[in-house]
Protein backbone atom coordinates (compact mmCIF):
# COMPACT_ATOMS: atom_id res chain seq x y z
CA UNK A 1 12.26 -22.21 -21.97
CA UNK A 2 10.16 -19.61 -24.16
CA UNK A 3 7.85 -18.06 -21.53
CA UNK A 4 6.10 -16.60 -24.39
CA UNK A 5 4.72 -19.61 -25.97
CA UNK A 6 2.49 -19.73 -22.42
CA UNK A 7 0.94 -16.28 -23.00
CA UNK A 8 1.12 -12.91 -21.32
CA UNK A 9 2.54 -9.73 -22.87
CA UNK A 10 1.92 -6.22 -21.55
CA UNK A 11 0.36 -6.23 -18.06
CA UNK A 12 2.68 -4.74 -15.41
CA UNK A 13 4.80 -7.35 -13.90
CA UNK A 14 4.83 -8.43 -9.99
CA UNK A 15 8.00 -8.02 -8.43
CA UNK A 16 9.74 -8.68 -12.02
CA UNK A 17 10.66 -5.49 -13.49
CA UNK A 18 10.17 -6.63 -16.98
CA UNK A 19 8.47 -8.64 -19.33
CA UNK A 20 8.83 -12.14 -21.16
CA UNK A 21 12.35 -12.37 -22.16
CA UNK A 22 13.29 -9.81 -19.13
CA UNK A 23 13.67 -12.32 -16.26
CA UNK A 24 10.10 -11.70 -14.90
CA UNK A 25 6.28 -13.26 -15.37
CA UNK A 26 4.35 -10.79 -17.65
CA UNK A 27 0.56 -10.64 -17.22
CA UNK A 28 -1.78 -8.89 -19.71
CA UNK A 29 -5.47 -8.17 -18.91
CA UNK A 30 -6.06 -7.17 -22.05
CA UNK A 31 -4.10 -9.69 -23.80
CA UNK A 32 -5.52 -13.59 -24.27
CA UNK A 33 -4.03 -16.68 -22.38
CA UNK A 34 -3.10 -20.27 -24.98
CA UNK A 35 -2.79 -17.89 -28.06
CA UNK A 36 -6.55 -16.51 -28.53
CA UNK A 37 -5.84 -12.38 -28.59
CA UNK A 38 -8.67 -10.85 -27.09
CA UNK A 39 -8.85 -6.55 -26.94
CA UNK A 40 -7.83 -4.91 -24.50
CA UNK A 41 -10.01 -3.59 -21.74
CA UNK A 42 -10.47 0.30 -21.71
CA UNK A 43 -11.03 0.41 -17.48
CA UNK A 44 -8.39 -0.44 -14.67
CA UNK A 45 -11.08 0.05 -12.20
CA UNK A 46 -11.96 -2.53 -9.97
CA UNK A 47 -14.82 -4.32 -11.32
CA UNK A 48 -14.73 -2.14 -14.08
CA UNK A 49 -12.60 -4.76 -16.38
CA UNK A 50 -13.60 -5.36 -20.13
CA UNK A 51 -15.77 -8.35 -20.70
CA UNK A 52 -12.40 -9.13 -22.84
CA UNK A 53 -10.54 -9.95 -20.00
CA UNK A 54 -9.02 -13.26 -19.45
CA UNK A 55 -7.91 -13.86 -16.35
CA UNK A 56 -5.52 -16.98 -14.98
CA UNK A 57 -7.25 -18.48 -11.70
CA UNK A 58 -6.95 -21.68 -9.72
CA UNK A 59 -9.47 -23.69 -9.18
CA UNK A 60 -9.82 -22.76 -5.38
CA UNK A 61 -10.17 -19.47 -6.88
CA UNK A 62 -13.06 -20.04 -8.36
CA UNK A 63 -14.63 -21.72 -5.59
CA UNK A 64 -14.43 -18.83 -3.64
CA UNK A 65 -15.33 -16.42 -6.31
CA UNK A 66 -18.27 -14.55 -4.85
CA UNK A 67 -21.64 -13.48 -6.66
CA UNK A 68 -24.39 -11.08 -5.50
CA UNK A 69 -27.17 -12.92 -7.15
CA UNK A 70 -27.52 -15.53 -9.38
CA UNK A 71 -27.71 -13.17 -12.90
CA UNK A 72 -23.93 -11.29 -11.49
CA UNK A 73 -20.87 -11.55 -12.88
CA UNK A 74 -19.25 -13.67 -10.52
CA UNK A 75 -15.92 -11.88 -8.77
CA UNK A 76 -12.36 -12.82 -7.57
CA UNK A 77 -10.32 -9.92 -5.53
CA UNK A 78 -13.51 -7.58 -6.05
CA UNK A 79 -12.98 -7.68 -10.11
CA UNK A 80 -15.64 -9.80 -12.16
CA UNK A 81 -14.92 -12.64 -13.47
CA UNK A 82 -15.41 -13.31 -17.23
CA UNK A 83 -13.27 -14.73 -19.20
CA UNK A 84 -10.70 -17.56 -17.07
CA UNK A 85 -8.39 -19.85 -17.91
CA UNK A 86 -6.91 -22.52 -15.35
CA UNK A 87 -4.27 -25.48 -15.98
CA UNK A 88 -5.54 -28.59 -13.83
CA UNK A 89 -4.69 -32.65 -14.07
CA UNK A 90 -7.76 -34.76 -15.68
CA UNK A 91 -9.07 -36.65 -13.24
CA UNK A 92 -12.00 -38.58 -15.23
CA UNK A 93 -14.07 -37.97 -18.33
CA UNK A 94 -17.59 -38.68 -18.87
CA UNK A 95 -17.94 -38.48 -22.79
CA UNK A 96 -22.17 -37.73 -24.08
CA UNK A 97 -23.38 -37.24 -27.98
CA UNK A 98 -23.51 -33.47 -26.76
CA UNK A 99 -21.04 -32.47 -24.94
CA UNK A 100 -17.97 -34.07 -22.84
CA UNK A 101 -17.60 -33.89 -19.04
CA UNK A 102 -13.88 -33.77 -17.16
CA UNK A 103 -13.28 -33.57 -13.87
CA UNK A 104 -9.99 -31.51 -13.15
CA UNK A 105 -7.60 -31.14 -9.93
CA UNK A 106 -4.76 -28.32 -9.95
CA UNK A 107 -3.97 -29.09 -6.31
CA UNK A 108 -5.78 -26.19 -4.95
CA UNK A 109 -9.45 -27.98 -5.50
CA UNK A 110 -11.51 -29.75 -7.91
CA UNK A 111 -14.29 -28.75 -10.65
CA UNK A 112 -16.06 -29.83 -13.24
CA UNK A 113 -15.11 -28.59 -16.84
CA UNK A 114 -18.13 -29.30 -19.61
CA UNK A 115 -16.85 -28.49 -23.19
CA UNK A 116 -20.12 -28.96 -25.63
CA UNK A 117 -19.13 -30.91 -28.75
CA UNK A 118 -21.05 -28.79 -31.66
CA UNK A 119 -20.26 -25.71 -30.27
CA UNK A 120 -16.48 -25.75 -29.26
CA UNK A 121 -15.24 -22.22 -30.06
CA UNK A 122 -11.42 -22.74 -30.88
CA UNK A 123 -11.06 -26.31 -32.29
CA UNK A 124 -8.67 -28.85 -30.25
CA UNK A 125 -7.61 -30.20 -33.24
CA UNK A 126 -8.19 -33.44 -34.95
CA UNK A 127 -8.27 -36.90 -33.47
CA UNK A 128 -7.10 -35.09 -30.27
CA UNK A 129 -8.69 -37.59 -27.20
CA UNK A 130 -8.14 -36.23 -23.81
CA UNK A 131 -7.42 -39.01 -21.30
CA UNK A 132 -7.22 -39.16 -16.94
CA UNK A 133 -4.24 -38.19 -15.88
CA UNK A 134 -3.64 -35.89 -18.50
CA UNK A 135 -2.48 -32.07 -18.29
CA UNK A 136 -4.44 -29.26 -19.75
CA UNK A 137 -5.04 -25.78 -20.05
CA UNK A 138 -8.60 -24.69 -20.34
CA UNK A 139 -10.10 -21.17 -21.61
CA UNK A 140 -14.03 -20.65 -20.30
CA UNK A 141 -16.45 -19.32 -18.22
CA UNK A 142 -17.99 -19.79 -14.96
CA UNK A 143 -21.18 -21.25 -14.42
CA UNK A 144 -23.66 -22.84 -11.94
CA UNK A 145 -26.28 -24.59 -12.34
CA UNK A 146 -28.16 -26.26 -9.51
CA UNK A 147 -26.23 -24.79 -6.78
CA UNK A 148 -23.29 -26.08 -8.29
CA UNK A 149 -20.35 -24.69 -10.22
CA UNK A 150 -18.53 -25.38 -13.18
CA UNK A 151 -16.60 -24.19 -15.94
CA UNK A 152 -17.84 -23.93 -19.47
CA UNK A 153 -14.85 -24.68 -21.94
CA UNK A 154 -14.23 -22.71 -25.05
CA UNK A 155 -10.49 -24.68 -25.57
CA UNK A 156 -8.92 -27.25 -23.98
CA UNK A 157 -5.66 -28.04 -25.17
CA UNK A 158 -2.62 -30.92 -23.48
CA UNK A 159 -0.07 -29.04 -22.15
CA UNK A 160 3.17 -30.30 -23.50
CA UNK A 161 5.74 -28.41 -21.66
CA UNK A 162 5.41 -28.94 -17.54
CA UNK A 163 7.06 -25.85 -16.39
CA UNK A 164 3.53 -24.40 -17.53
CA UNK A 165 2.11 -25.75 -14.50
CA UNK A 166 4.23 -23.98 -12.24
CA UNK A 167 4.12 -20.60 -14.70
CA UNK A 168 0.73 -20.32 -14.32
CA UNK A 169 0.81 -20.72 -10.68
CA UNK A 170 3.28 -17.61 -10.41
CA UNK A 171 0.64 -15.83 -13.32
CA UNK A 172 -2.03 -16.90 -11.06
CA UNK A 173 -0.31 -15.33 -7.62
CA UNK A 174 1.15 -12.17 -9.27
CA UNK A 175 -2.22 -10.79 -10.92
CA UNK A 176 -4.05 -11.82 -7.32
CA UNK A 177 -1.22 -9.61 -5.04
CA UNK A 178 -1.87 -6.75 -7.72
CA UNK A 179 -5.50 -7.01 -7.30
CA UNK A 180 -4.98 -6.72 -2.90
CA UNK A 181 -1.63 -5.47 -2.25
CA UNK A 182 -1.06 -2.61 -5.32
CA UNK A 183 1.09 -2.58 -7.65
CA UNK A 184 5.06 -3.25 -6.82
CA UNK A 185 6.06 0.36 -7.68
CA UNK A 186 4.15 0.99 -4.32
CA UNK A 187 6.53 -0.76 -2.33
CA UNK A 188 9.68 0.34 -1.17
CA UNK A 189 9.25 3.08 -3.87
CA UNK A 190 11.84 6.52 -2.95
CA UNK A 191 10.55 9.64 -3.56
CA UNK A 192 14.45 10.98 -4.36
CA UNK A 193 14.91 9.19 -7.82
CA UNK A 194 17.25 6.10 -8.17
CA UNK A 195 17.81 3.95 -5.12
CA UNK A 196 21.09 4.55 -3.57
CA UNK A 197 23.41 3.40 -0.47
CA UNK A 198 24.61 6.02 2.00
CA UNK A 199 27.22 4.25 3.95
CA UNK A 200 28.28 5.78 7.61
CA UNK A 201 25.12 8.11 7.95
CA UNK A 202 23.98 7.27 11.19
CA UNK A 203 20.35 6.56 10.91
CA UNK A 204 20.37 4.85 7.46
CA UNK A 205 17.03 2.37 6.55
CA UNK A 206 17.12 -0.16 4.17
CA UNK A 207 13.56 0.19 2.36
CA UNK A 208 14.65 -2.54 -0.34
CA UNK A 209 11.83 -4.55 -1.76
CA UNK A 210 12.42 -7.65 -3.80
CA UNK A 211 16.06 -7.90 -3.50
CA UNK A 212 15.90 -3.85 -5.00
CA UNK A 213 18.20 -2.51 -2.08
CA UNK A 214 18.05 1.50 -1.57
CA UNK A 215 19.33 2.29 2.05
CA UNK A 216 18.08 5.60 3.23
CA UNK A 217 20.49 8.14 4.40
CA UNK A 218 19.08 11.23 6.62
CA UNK A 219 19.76 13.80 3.59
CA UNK A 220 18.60 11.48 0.95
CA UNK A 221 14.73 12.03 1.01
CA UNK A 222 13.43 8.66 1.12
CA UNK A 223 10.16 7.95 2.22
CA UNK A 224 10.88 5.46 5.11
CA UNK A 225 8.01 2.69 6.83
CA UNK A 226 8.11 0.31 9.64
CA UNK A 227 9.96 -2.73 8.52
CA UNK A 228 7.40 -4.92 6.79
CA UNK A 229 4.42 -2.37 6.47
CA UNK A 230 1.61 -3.15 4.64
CA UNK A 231 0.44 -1.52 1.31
CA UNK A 232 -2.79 -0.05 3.47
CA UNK A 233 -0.36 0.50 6.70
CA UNK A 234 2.23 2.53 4.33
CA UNK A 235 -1.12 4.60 2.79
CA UNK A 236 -2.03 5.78 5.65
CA UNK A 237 1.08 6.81 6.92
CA UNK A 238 1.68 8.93 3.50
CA UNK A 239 -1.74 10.68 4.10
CA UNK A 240 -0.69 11.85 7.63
CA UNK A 241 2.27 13.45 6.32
CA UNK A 242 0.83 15.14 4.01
CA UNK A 243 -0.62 17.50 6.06
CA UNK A 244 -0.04 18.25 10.05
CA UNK A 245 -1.53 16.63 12.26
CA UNK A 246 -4.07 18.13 14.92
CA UNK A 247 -2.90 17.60 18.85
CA UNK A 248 -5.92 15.63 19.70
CA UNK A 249 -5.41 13.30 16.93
CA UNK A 250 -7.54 12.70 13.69
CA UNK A 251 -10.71 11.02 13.39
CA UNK A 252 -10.67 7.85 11.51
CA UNK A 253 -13.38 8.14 9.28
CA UNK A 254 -11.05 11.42 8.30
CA UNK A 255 -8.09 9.26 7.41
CA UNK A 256 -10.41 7.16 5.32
CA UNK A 257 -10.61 10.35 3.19
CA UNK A 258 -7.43 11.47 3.33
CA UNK A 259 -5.83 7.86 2.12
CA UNK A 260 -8.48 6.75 -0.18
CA UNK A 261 -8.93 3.54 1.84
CA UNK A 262 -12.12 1.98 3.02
CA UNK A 263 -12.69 1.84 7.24
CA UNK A 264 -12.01 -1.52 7.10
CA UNK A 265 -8.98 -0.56 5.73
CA UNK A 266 -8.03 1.69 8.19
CA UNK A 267 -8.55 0.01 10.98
CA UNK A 268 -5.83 -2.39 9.97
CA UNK A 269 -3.30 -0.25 9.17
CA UNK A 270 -4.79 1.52 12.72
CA UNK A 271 -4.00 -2.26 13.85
CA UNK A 272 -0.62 -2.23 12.30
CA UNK A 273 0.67 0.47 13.49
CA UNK A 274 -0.66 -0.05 17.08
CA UNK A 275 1.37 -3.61 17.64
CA UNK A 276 4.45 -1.82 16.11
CA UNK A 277 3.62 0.92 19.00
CA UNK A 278 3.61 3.87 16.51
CA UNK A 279 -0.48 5.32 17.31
CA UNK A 280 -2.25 5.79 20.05
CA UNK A 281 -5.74 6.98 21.00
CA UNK A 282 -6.59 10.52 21.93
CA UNK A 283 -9.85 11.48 22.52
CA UNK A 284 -11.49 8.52 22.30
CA UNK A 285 -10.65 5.30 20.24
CA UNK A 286 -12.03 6.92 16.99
CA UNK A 287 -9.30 9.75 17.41
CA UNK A 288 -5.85 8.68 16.71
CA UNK A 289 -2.17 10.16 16.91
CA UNK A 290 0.75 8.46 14.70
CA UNK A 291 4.43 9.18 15.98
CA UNK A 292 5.38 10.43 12.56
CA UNK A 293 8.94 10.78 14.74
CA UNK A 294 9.40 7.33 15.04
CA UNK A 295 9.02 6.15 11.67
């Protein structure tokens, strides 16, 4: 199965290692989805993406996408939303002089995809009839009209190979964990080069992520967490040991600043660490203290 012929290209893979070809899903931001190349976006910043971006969504995605006010971009995972593309089954089609009407499942939801018949921007090709029941994958844009959303097509094409479905699934999930959870490099990462085993050390941790196993000997200098930390949980817990911490504990709103996370954030990770019995509260419950000595 050519992965390739689905899209993707460049964008740093989820838990893969590699691109198309490598063994692992590769999304590209920049890149185009159904083999429109669009150019790539010059900010990573949240919210800052090009208006080039195509992005692969589900449909429950995009009823949950969120919007300021009515003339915003709408956004999924705190990144607008411009450009989308979603594979969904036809579930009936309302055909006009103007424009044709379909109403798609992918499993996750339903939604309304209208595709205007003069001013289709990639051409479906000729004689091609879409019927009910009917796979597809569709390139447009979020709209609403009315209260009510839908997606305006720019290409709808049949899919033709089923293991698309489930591909852009995986796309979907990989580009959405990026988005919340950081990239995978962040997980499980060593700070003393290649992973490695030390067998018979004593107090060896296995920090493997993803089946990427690098046990952590006492002389090895691996950055250790509690088993199944968090992204946020492990970002904190970097920040405090960067610099010592004061007896009576550190203010949250300080650790905010220290680990780049919002409040919210914190007081997760705060959460986190609290159930795993690694903080406690010193001068009050806006002062913590992490046992840096049992992690």
């Amino acid at each position: 199965m050519d992965y390739g012929n689905y899209g993707g290209g460049g964008y740093t893979s989820y838990g893969a290692g590699g691109g198309v070809g490598a063994g692992g899903f590769s999304i590209n931001y920049g890149g185009s989805q159904g083999g429109s190349q669009a150019s790539p976006g010059g900010s990573a910043s949240r919210g800052g993406r090009s208006a080039s971006t195509l992005r692969p969504v589900t449909i429950k995605q995009v009823l949950e996408a969120t919007q300021p006010h009515p003339e915003a971009e709408f956004k999924i995972d705190d990144v607008e939303l411009t450009q989308l593309t979603l594979v969904a089954q036809i579930r009936s089609v309302s055909e006009q002089a103007t424009n044709h009407t379909y109403k798609m499942d992918d499993g996750t939801g339903s939604l309304e995809v209208k595709r205007w018949v003069e001013a289709t921007a990639i051409p479906d090709g000729p004689s091609q009839k879409l019927q009910p029941n009917q796979y597809v994958r569709v390139l447009g844009t979020l709209k609403a009209f009315g209260g009510k959303r839908h997606l305006g097509a720019h290409h709808i094409r049949p899919i033709t190979d089923f293991n698309e479905i489930h591909y852009h699934l995986l796309e979907a999930t990989a580009i959405h964990l990026q988005l919340t959870k950081g990239p995978p490099e962040q997980f499980g990462q060593t700070t003393g080069g290649v992973g490695h085993q030390m067998h018979g050390q004593g107090h060896g941790r296995d920090v493997a992520m993803g089946g990427m196993g690098a046990a952590a000997g006492g002389g090895g200098g691996s950055r250790q967490y509690p088993p199944d930390a968090s992204f946020h949980c492990k970002k904190l817990i970097d920040a405090v040991r960067s610099k010592p911490q004061h007896t009576d504990g550190t203010h949250v709103n300080t650790l905010a600043q220290m680990s780049g996370l919002s409040l919210s954030e914190v007081e997760k990770a705060i959460y986190e660490l609290t159930a795993a019995g690694l903080v406690y509260t010193t001068l009050d419950d806006n002062h913590v203290k992490i046992l840096e000595e049992q992690i």
